[in-house]
PDB file of N, CA and C in Angstrom:
ATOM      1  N   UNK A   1      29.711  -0.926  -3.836  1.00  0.00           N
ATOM      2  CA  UNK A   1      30.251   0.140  -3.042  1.00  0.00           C
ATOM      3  C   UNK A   1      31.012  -0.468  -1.866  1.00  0.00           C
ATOM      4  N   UNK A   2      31.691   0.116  -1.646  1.00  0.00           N
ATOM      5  CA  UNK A   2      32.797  -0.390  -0.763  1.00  0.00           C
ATOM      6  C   UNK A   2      32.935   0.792   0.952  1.00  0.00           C
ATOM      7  N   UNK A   3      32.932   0.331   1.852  1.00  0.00           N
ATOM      8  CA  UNK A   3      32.965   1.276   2.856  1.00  0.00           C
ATOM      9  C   UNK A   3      33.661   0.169   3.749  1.00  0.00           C
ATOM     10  N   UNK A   4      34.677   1.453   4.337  1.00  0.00           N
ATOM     11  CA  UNK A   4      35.762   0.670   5.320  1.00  0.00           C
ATOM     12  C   UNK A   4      35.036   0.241   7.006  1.00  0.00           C
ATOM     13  N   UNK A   5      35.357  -0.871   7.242  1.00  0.00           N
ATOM     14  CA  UNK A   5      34.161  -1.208   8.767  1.00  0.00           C
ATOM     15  C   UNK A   5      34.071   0.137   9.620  1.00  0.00           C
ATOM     16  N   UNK A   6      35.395   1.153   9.840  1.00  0.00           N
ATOM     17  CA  UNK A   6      35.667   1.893  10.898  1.00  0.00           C
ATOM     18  C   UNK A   6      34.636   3.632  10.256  1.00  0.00           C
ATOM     19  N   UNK A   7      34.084   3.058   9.239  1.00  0.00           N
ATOM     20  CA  UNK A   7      33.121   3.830   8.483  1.00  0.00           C
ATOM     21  C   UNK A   7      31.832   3.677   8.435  1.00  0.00           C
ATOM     22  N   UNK A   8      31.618   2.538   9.093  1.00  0.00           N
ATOM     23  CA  UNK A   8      30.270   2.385   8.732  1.00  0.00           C
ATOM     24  C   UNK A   8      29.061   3.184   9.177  1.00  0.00           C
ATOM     25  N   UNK A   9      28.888   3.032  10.395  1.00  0.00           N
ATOM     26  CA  UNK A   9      28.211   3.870  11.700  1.00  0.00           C
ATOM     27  C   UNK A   9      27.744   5.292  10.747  1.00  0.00           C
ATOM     28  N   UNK A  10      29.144   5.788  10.342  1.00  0.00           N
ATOM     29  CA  UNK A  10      29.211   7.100   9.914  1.00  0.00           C
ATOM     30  C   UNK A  10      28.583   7.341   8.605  1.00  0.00           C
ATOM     31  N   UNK A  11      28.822   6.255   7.300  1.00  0.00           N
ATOM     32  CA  UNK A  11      28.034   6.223   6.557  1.00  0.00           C
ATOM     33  C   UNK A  11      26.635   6.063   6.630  1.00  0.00           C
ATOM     34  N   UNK A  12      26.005   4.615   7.676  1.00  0.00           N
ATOM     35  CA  UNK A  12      24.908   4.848   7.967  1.00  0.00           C
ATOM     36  C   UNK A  12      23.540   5.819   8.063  1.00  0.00           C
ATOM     37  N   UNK A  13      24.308   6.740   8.947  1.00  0.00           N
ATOM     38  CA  UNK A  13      24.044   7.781   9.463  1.00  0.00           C
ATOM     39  C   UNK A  13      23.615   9.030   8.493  1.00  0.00           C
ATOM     40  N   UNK A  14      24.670   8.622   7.646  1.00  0.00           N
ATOM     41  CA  UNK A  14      24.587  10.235   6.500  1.00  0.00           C
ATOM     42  C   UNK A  14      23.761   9.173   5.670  1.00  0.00           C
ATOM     43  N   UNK A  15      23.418   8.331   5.216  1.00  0.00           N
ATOM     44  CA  UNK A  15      22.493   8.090   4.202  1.00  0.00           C
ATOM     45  C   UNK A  15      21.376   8.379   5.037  1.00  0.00           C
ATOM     46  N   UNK A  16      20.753   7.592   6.080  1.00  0.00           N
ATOM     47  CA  UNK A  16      18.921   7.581   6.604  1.00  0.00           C
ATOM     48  C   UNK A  16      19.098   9.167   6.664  1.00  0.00           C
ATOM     49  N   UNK A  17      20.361   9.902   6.914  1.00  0.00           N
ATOM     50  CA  UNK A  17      19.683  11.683   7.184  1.00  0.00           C
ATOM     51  C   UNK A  17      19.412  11.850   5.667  1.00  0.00           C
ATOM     52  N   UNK A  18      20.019  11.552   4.578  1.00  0.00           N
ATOM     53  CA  UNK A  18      20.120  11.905   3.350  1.00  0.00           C
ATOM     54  C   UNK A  18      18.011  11.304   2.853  1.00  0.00           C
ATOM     55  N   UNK A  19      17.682  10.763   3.481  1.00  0.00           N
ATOM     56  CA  UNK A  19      16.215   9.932   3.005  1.00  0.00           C
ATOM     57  C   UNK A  19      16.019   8.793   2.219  1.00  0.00           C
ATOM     58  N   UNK A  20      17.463   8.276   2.129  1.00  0.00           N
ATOM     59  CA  UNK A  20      17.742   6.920   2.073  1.00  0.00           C
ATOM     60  C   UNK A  20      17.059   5.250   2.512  1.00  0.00           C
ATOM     61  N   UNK A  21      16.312   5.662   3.553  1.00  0.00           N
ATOM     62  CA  UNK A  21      16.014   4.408   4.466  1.00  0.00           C
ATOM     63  C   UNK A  21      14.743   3.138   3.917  1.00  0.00           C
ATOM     64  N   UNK A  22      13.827   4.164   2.692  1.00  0.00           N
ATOM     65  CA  UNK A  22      12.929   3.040   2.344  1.00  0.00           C
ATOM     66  C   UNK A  22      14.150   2.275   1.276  1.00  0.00           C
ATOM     67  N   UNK A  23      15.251   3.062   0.754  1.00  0.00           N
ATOM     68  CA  UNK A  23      16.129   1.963  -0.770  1.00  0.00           C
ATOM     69  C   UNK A  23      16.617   0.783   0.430  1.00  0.00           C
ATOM     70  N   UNK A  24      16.617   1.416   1.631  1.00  0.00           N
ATOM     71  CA  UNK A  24      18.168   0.621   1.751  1.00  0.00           C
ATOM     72  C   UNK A  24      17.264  -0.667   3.129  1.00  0.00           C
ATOM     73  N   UNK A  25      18.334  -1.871   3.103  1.00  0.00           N
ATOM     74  CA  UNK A  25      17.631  -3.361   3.300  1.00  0.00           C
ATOM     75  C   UNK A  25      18.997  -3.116   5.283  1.00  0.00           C
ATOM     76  N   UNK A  26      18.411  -3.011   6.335  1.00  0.00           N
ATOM     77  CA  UNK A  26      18.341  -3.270   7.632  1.00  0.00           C
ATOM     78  C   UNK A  26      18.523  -4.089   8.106  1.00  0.00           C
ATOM     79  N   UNK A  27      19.760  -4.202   8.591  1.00  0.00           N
ATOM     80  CA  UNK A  27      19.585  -5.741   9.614  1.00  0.00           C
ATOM     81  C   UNK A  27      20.286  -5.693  10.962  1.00  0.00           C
ATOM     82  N   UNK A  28      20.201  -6.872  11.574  1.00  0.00           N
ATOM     83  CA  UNK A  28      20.372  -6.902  12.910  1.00  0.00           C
ATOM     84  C   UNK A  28      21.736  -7.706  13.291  1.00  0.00           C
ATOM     85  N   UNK A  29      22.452  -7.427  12.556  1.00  0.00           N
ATOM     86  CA  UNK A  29      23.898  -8.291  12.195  1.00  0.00           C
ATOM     87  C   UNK A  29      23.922  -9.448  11.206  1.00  0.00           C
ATOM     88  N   UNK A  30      25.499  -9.959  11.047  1.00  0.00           N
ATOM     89  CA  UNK A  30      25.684 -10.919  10.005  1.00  0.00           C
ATOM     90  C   UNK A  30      24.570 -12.051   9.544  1.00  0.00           C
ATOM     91  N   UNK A  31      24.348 -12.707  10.810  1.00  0.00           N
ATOM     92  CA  UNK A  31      23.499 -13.778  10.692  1.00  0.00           C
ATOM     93  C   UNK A  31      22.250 -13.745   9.878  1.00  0.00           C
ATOM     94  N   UNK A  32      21.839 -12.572  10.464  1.00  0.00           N
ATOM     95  CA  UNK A  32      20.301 -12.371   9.632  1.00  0.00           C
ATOM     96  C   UNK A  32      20.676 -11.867   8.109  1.00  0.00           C
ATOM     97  N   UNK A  33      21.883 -11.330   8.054  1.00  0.00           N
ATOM     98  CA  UNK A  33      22.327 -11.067   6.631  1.00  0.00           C
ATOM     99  C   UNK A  33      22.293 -12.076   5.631  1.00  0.00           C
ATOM    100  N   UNK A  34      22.798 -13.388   6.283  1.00  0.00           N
ATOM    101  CA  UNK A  34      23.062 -14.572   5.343  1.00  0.00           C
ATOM    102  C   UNK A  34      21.597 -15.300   5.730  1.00  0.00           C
ATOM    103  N   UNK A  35      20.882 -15.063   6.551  1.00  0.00           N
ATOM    104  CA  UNK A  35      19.487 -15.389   6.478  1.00  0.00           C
ATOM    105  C   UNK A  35      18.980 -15.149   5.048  1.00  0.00           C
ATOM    106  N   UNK A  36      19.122 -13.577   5.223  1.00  0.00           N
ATOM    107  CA  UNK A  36      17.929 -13.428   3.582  1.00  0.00           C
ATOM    108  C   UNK A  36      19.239 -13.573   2.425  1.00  0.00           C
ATOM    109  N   UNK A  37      20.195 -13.985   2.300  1.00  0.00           N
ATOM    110  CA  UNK A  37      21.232 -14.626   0.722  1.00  0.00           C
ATOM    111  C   UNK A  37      20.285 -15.338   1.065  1.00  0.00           C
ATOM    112  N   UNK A  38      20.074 -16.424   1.673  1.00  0.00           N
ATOM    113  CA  UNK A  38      19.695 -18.098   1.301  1.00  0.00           C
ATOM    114  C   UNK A  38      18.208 -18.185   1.191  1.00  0.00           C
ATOM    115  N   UNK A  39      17.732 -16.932   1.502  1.00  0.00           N
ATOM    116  CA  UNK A  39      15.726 -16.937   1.733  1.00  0.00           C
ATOM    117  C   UNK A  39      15.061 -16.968   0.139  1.00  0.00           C
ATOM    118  N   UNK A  40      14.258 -17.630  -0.316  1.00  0.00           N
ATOM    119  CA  UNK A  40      13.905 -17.622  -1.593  1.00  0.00           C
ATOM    120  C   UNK A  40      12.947 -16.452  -1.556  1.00  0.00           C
ATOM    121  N   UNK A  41      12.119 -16.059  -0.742  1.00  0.00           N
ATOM    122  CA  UNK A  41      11.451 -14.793  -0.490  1.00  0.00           C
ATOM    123  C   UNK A  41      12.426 -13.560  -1.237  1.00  0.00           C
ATOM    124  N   UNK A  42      13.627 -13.715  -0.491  1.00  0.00           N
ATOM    125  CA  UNK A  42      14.169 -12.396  -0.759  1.00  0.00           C
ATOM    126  C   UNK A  42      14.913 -12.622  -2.441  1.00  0.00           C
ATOM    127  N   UNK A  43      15.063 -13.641  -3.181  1.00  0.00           N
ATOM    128  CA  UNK A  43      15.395 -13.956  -4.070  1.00  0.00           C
ATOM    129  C   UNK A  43      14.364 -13.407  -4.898  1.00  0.00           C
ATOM    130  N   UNK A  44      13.256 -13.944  -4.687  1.00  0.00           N
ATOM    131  CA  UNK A  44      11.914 -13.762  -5.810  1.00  0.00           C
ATOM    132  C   UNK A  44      11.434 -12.059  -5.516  1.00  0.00           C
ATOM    133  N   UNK A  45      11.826 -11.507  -4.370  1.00  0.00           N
ATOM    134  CA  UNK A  45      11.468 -10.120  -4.737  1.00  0.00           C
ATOM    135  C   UNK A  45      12.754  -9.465  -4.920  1.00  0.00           C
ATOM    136  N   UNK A  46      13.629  -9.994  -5.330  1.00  0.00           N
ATOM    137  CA  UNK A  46      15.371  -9.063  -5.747  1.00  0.00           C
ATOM    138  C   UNK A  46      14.466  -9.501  -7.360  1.00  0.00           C
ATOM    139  N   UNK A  47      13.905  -9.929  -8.255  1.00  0.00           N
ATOM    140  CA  UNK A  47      13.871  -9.986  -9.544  1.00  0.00           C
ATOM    141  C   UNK A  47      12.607  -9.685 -10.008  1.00  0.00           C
TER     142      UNK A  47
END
């Protein structure tokens, strides 16, 4: 899925109202994003 940056906030928003928030994975910006790519934790529970 694809969402434009100047969208995001807004998408955000309408999914956790939608009851979205246990599917969807939270973070605290980029860094911690590429934290869990490289975490084997998050590898072994993606399968």
């Amino acid at each position: 899925m694809y969402v434009p940056h100047y969208n995001l906030e807004k998408t955000h928003k309408l999914l956790l109202g939608k009851g979205y928030r246990e599917r969807m994975r939270i973070t605290k910006g980029y860094v911690e994003v590429l934290r869990r790519c490289g975490s084997r934790d998050e590898a072994v529970a993606a399968t």
